[in-house]
N, C-alpha and C. Protein backbone atom coordinates (compact mmCIF):
# COMPACT_ATOMS: atom_id res chain seq x y z
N UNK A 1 0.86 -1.17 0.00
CA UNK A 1 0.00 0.00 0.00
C UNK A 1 0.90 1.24 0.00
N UNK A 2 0.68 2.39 -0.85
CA UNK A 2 1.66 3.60 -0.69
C UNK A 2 1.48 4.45 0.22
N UNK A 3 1.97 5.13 0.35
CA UNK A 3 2.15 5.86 1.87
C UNK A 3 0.93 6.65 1.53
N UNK A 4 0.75 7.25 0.34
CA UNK A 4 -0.93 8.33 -0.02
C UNK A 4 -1.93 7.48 0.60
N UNK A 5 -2.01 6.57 -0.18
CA UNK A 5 -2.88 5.50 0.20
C UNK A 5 -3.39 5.64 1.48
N UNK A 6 -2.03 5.26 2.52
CA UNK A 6 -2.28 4.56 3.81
C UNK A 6 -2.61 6.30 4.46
N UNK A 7 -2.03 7.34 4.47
CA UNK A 7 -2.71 8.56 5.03
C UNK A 7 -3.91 8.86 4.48
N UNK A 8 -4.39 8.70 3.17
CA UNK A 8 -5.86 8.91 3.01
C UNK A 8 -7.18 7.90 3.78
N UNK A 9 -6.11 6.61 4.22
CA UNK A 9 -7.55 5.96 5.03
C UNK A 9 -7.10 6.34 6.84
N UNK A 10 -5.95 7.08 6.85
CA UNK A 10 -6.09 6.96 8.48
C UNK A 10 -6.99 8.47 8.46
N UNK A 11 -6.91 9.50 7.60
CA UNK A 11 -7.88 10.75 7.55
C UNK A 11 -9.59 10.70 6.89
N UNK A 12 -9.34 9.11 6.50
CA UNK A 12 -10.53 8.75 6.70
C UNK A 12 -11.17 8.56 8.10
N UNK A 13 -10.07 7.19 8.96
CA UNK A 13 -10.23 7.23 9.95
C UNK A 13 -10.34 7.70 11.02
N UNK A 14 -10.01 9.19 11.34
CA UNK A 14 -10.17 10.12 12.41
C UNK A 14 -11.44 11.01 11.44
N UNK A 15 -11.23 11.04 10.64
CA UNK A 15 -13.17 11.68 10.11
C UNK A 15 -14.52 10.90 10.64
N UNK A 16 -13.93 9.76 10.67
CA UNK A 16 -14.93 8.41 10.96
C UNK A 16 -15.08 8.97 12.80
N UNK A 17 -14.31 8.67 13.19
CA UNK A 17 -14.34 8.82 14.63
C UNK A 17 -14.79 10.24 15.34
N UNK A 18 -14.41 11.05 14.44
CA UNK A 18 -14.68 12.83 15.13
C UNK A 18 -16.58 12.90 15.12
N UNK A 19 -16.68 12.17 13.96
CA UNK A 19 -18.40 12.37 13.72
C UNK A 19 -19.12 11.09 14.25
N UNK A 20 -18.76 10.36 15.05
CA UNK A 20 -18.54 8.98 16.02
C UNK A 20 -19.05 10.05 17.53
N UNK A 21 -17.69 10.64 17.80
CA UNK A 21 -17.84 11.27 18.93
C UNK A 21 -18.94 12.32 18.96
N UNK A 22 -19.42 13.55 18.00
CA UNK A 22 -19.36 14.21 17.77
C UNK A 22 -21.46 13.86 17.96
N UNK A 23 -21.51 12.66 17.35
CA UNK A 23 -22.81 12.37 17.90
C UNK A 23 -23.02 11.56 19.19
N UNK A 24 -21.87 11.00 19.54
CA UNK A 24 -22.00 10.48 21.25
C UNK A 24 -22.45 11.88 22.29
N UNK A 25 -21.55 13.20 21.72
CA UNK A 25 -21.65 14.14 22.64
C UNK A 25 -23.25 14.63 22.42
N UNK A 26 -23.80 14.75 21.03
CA UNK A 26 -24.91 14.91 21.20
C UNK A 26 -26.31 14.24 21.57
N UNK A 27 -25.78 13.23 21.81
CA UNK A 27 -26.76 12.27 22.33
C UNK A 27 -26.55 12.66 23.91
N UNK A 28 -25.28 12.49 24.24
CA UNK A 28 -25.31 12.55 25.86
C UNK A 28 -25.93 14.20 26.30
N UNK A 29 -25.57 15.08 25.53
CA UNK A 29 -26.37 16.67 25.61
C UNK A 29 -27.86 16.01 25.98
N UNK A 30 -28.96 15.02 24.48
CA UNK A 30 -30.13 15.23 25.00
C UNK A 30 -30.45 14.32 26.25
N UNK A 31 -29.72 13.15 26.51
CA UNK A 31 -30.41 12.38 27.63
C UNK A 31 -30.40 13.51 28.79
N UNK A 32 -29.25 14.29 29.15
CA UNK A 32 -29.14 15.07 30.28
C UNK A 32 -29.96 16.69 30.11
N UNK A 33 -30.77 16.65 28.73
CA UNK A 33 -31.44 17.56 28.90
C UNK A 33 -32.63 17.26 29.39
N UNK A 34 -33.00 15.65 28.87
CA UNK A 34 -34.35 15.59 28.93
C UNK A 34 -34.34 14.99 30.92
N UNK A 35 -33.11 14.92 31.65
CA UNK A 35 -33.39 14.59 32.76
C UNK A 35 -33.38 16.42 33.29
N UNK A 36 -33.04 17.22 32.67
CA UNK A 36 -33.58 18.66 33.26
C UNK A 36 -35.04 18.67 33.16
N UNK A 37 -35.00 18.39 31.99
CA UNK A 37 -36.89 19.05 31.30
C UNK A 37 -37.45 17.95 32.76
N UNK A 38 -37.17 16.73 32.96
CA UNK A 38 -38.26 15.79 33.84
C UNK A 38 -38.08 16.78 35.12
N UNK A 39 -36.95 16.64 35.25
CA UNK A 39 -37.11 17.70 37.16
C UNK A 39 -37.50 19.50 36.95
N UNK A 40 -37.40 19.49 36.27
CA UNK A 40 -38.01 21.01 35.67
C UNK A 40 -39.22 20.70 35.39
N UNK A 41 -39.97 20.08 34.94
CA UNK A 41 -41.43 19.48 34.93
C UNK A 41 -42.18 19.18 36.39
N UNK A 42 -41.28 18.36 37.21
CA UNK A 42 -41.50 17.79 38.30
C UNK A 42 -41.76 18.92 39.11
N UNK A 43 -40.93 20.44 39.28
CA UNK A 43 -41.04 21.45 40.15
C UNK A 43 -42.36 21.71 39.49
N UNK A 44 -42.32 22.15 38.55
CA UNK A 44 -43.78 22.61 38.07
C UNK A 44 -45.20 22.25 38.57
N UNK A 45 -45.38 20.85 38.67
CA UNK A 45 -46.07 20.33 39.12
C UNK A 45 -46.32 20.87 40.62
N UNK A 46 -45.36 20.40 40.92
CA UNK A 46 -45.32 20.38 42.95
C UNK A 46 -46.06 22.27 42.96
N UNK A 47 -45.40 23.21 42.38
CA UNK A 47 -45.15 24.63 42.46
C UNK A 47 -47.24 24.54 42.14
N UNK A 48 -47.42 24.58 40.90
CA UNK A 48 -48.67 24.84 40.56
C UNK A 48 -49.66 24.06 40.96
N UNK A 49 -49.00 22.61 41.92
CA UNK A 49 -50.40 21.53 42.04
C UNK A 49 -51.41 20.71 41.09
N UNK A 50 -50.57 20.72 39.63
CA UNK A 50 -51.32 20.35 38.83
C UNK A 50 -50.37 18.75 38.04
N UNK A 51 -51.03 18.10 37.67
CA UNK A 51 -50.72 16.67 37.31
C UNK A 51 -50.64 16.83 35.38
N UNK A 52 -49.51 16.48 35.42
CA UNK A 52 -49.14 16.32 33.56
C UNK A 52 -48.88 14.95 33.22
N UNK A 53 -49.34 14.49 32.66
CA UNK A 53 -49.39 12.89 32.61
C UNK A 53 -48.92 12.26 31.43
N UNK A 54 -49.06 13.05 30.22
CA UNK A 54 -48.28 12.81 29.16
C UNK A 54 -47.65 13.58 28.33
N UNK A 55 -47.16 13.29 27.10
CA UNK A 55 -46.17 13.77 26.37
C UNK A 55 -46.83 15.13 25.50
N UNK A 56 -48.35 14.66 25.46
CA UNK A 56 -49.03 15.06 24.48
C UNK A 56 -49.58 16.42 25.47
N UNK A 57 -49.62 16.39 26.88
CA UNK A 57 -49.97 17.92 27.89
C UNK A 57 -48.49 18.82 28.03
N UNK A 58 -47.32 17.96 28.03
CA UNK A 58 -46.38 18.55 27.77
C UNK A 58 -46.31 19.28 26.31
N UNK A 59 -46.21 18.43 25.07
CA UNK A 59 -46.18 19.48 24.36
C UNK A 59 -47.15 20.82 24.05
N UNK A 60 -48.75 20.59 24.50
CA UNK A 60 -49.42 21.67 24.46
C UNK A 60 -49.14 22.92 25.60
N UNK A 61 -49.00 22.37 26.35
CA UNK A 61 -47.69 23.32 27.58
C UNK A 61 -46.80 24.42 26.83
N UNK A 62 -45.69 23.47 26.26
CA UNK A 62 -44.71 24.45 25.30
C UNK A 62 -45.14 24.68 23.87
N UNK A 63 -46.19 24.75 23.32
CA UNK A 63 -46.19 24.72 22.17
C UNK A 63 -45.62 24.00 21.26
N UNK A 64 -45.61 22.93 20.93
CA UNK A 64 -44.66 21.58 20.05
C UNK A 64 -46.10 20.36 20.26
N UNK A 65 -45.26 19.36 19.01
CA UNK A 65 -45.80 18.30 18.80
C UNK A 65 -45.83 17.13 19.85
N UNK A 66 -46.81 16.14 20.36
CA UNK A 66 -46.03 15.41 21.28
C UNK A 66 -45.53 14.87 20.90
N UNK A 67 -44.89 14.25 19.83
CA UNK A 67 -44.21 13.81 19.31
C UNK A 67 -42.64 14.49 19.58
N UNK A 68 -42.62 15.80 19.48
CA UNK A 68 -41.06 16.63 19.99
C UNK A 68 -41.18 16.42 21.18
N UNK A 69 -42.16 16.88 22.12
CA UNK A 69 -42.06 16.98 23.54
C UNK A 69 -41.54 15.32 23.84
N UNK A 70 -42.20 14.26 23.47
CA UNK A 70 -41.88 13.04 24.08
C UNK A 70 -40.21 12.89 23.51
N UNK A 71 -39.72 13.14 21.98
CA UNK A 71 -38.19 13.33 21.98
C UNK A 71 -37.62 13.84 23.20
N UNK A 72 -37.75 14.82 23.60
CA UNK A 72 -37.28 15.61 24.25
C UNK A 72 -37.05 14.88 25.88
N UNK A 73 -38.50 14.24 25.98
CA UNK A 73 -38.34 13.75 27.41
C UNK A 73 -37.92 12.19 27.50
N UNK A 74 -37.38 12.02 26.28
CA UNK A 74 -37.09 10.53 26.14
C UNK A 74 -35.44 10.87 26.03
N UNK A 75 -34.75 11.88 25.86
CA UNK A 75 -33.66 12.41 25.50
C UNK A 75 -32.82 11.76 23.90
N UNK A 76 -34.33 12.09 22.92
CA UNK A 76 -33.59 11.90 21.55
C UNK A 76 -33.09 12.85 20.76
N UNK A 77 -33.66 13.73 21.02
CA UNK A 77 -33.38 15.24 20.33
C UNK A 77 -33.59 16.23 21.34
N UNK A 78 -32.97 17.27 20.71
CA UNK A 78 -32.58 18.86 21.65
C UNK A 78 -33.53 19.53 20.98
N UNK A 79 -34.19 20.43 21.99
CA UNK A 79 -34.45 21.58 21.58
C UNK A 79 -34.25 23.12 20.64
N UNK A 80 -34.45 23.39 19.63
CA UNK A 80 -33.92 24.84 19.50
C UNK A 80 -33.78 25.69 20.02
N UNK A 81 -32.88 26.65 19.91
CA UNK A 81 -33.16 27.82 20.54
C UNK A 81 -34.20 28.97 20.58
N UNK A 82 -35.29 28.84 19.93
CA UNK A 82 -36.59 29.17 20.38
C UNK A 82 -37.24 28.10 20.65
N UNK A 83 -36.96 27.53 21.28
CA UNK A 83 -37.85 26.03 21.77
C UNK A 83 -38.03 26.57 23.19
N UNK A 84 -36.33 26.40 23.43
CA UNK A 84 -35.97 26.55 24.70
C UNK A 84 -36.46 27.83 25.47
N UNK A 85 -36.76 28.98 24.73
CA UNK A 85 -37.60 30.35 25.24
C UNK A 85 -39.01 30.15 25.56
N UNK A 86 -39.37 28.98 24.79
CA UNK A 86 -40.74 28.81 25.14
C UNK A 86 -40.87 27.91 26.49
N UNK A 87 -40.10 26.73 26.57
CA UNK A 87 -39.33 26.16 27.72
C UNK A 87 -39.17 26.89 29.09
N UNK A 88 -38.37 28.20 28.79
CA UNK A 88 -38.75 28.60 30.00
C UNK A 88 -39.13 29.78 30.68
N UNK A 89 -40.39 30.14 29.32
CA UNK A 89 -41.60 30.94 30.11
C UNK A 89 -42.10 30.39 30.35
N UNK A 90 -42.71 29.08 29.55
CA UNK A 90 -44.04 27.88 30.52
C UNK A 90 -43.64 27.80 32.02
N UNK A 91 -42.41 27.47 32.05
CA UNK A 91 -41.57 26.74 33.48
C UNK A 91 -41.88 27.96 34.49
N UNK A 92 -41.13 29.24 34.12
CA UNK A 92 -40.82 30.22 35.02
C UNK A 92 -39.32 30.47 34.98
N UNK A 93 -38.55 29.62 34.37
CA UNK A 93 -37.13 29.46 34.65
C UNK A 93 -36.22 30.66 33.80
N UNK A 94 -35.45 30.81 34.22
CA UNK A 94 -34.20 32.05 33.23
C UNK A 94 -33.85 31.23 31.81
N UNK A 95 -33.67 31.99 30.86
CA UNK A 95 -34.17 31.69 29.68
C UNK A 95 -32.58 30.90 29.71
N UNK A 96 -31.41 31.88 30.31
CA UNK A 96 -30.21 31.09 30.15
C UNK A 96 -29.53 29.65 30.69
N UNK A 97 -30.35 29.60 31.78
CA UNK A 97 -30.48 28.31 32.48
C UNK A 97 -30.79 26.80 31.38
N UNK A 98 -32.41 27.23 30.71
CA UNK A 98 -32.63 26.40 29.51
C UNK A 98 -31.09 26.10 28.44
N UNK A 99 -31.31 26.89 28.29
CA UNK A 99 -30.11 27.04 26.74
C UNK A 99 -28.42 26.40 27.02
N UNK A 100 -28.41 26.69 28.11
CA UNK A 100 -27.20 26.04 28.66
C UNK A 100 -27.50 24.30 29.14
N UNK A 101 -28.47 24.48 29.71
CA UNK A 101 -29.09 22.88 30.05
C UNK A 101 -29.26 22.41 28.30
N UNK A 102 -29.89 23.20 26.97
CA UNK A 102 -29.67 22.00 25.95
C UNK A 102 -28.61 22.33 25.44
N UNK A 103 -27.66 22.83 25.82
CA UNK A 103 -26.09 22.95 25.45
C UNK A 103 -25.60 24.05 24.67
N UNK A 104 -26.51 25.31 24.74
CA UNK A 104 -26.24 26.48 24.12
C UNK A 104 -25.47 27.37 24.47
N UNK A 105 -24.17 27.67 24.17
CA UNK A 105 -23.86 28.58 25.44
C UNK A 105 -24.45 29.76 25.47
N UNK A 106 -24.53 30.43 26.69
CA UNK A 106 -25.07 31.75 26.84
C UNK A 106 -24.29 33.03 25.94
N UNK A 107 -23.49 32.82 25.50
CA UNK A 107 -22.10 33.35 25.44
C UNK A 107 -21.68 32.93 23.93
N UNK A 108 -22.75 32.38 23.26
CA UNK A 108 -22.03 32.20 21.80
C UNK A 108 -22.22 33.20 20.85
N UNK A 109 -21.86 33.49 19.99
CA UNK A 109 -21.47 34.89 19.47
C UNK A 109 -22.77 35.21 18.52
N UNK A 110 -23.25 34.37 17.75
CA UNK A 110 -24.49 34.64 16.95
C UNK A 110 -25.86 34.45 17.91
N UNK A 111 -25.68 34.68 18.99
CA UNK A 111 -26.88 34.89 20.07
C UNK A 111 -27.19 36.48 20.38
N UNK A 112 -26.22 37.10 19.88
CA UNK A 112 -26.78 38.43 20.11
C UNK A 112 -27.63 39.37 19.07
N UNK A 113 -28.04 38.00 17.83
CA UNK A 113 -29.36 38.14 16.90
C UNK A 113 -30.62 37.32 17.44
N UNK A 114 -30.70 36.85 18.49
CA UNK A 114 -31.47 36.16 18.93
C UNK A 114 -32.32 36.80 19.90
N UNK A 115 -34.11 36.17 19.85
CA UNK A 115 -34.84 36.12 21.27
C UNK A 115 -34.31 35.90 21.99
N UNK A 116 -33.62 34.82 21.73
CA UNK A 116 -32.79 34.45 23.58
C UNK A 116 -32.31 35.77 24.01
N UNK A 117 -31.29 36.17 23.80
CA UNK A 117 -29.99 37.35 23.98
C UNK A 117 -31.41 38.40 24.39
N UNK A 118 -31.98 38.63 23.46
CA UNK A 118 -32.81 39.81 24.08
C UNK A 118 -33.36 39.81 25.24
N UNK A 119 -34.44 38.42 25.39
CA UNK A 119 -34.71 38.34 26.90
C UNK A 119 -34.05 37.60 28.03
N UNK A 120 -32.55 37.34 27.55
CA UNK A 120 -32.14 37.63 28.86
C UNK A 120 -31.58 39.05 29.06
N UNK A 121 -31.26 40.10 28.32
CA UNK A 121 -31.31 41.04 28.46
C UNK A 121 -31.77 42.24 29.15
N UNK A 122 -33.07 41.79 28.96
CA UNK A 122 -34.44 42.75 29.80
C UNK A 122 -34.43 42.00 30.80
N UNK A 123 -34.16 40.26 30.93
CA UNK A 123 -34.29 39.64 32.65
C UNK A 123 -33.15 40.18 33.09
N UNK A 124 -32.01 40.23 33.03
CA UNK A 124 -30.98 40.90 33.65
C UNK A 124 -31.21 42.22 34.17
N UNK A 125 -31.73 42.93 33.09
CA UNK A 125 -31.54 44.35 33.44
C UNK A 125 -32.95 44.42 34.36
N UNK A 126 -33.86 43.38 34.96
CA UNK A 126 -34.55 43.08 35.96
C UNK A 126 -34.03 42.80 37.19
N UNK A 127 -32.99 42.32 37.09
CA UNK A 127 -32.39 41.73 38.37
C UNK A 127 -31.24 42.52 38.82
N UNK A 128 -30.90 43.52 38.00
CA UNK A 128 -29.65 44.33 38.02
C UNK A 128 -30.58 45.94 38.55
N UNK A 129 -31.61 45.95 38.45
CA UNK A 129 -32.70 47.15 39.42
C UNK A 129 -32.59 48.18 38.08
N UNK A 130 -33.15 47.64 36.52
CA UNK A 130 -32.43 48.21 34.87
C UNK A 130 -32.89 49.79 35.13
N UNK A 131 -33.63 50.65 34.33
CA UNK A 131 -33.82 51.77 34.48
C UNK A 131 -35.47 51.66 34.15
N UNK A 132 -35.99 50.70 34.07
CA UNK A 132 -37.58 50.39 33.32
C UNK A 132 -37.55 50.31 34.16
N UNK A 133 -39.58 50.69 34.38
CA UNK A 133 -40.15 50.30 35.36
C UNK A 133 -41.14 48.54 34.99
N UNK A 134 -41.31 48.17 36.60
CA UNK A 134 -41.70 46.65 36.64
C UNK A 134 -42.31 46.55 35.62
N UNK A 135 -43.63 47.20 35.32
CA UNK A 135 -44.91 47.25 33.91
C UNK A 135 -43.90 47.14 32.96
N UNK A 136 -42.90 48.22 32.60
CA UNK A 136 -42.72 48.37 30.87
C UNK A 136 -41.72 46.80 31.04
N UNK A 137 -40.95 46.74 31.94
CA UNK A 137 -39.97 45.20 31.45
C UNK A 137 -40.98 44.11 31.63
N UNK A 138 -42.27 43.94 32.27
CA UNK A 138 -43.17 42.38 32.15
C UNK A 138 -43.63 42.63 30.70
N UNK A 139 -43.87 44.09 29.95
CA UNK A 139 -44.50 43.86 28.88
C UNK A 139 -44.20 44.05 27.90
N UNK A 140 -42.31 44.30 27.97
CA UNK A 140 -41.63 43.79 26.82
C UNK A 140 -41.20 42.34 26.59
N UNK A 141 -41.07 41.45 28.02
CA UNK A 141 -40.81 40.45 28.17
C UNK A 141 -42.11 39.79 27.65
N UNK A 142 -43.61 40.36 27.74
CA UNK A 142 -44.84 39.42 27.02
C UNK A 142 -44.47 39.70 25.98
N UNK A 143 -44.13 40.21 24.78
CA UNK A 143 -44.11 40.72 23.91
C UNK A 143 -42.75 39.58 23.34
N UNK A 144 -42.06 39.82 23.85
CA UNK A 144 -40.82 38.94 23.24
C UNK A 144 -41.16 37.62 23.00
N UNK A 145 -41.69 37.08 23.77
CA UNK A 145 -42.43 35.77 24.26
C UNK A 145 -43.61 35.35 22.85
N UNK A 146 -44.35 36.58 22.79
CA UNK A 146 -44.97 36.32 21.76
C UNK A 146 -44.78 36.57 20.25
N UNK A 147 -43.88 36.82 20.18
CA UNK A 147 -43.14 37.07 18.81
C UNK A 147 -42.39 35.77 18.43
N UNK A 148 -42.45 35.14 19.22
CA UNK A 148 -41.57 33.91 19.15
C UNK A 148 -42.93 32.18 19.01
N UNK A 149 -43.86 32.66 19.40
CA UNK A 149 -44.75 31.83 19.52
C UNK A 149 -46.63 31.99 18.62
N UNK A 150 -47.29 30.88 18.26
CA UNK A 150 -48.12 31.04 17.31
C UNK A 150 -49.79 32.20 18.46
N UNK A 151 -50.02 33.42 17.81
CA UNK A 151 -50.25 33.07 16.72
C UNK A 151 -49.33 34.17 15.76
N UNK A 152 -48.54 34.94 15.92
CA UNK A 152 -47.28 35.62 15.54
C UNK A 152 -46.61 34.62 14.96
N UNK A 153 -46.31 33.94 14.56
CA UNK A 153 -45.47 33.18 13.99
C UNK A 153 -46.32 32.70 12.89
N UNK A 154 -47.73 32.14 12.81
CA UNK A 154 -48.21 31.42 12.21
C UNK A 154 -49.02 32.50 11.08
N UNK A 155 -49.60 33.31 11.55
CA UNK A 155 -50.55 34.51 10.78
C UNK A 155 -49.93 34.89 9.32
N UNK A 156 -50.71 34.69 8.49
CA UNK A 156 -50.32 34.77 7.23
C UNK A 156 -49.98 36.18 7.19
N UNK A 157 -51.50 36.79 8.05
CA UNK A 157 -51.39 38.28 8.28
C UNK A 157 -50.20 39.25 8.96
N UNK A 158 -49.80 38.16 10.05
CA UNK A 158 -48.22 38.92 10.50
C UNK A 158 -46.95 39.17 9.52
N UNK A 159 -46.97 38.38 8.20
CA UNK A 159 -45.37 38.17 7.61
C UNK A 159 -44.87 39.24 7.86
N UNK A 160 -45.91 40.59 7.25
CA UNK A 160 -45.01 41.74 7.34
C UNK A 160 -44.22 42.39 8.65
N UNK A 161 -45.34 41.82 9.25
CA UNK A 161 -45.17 42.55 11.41
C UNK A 161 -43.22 41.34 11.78
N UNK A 162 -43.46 39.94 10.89
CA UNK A 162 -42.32 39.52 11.34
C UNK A 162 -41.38 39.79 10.59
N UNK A 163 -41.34 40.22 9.27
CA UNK A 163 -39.95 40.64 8.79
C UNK A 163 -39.71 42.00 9.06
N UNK A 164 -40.31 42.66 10.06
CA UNK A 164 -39.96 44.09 10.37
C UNK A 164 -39.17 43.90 11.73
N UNK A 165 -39.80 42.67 12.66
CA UNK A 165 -39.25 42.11 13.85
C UNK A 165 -37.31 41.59 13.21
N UNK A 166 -37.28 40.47 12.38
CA UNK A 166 -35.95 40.08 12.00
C UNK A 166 -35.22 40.91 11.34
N UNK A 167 -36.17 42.05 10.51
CA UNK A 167 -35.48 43.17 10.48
C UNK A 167 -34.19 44.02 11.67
N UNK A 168 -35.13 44.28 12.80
CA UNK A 168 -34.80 44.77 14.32
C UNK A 168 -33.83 43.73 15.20
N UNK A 169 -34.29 42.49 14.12
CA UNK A 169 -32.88 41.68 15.24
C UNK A 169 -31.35 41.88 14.96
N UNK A 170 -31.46 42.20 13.20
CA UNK A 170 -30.33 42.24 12.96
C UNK A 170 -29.43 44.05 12.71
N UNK A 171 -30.38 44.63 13.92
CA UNK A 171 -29.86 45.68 13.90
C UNK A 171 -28.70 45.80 14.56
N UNK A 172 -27.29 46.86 14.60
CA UNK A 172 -26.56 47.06 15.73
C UNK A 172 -27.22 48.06 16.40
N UNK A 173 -27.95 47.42 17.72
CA UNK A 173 -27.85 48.01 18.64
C UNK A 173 -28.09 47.43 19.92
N UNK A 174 -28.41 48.28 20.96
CA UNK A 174 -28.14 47.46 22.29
C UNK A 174 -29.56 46.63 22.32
N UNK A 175 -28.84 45.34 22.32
CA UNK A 175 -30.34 44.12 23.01
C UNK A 175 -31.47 44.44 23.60
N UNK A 176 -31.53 45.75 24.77
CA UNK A 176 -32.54 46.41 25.07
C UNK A 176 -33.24 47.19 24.29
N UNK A 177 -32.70 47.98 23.53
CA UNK A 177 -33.20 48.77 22.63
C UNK A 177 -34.19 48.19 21.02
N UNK A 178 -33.19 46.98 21.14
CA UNK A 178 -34.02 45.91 20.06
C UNK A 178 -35.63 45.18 20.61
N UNK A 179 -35.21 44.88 21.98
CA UNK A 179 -36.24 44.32 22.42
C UNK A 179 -37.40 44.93 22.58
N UNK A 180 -37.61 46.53 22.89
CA UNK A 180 -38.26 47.65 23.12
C UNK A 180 -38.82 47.94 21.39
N UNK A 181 -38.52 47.70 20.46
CA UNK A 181 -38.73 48.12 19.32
C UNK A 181 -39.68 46.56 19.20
N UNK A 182 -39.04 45.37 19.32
CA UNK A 182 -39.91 44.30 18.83
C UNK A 182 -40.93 44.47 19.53
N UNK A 183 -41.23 44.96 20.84
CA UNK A 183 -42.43 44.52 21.81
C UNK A 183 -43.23 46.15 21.10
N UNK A 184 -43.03 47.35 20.33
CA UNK A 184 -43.60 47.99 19.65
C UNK A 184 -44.57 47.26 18.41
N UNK A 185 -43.31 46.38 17.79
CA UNK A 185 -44.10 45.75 16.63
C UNK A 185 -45.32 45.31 16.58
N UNK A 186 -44.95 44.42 18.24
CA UNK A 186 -46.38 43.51 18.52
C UNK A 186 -47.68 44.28 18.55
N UNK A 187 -46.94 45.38 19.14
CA UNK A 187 -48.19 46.36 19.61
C UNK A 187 -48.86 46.83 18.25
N UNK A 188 -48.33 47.33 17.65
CA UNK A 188 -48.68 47.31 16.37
C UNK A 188 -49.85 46.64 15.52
N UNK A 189 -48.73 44.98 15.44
CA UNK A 189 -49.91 44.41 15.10
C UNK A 189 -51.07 43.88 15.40
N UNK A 190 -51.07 44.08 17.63
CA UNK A 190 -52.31 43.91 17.80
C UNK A 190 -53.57 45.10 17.80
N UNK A 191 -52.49 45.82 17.57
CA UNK A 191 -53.71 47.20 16.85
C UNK A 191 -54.58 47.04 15.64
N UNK A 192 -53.44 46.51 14.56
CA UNK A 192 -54.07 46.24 13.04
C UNK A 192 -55.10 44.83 13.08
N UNK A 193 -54.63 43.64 14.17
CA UNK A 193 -55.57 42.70 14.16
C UNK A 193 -56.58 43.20 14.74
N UNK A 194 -56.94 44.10 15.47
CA UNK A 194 -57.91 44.53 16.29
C UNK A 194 -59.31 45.37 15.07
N UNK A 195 -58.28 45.97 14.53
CA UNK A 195 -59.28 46.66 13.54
C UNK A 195 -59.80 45.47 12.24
N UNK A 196 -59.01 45.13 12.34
CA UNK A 196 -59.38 43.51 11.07
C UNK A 196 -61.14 43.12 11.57
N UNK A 197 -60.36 43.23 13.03
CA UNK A 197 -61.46 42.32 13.58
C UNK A 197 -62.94 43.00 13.90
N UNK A 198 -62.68 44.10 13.70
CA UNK A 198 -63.93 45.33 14.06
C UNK A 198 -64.69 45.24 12.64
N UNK A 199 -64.02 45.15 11.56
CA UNK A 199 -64.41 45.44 10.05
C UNK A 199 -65.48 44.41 10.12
């Protein structure tokens, strides 16, 4: 065998193995997410007093299929990163807590085009005593929440309200200032659905 030869199958062989590992690590990410989502479920319960019994109350919970939700709690697949926002407004939990539990870092560099980045943004600048008052940060934080979830997402009638939103994500400016403009949008369009709905 010539020496080309024999280095083209050992760079076969560490290709073989990197994408070997590469899905071991992501498998081991979802089993240990979906043992968050169960004890993160489990507080829920105890906290609100209410009984979730299957896959199919979980996913109407977060918005998803039970079919994802039971992935999720079976630890076959991860969440997205708007999964995980929806994850943990249902819960109550810090949005960064989620994202790091399905292996996102808080801290990765194309997150500062993201829902995520924004509301932890406004939760920070909650916990840091920000310059908003309680009202305007709960109702940019509803607002973020719903820009991310149906029926904003789904409305044939929103496209325009959401490419004015991904417009605003990919602005430079400060995360707060983005977030304050998206939770405008909403407002917006629950003005224009409002009059739809008067006609």
């Amino acid at each position: 065998m010539t020496d080309a030869r024999q280095g083209e199958q050992e760079g076969e062989h560490r290709d073989d193995e990197f994408v070997r590992e590469a899905s071991r690590s992501r498998e081991e990410r979802a089993r240990a997410f979906a043992a968050y989502l169960k004890e993160r479920l489990i507080d829920y319960q105890h906290r609100h007093r209410v009984w979730i019994t299957s896959a199919t109350e979980v996913g109407r919970m977060l918005g998803v299929s039970d079919v994802t939700a039971n992935d999720w709690l079976r630890g076959k697949t991860l969440p997205r990163r708007e999964q995980c926002l929806r994850i943990a407004h249902a819960f109550g939990l810090p949005v960064v807590e989620v994202l790091e539990a399905a292996g996102y870092p808080a801290t990765q560099d194309d997150s500062y085009n993201t829902y995520a980045a924004l509301i932890a943004a406004v939760e920070q600048g909650r916990e840091q005593g920000g310059e908003w008052p309680q009202d305007k940060r709960d109702g940019v934080l509803s607002a973020l929440y719903e820009a991310i979830a149906p029926p904003f997402t789904t409305d044939a009638s929103a496209a325009e309200w959401r490419e004015l939103a991904a417009l605003v994500l990919q602005q430079r400016a400060a995360p707060t200032s983005k977030a304050e403009k998206i939770a405008g949008i909403i407002d917006l369009w629950h003005r224009e659905y409002a009059r739809r709905e008067t006609r």
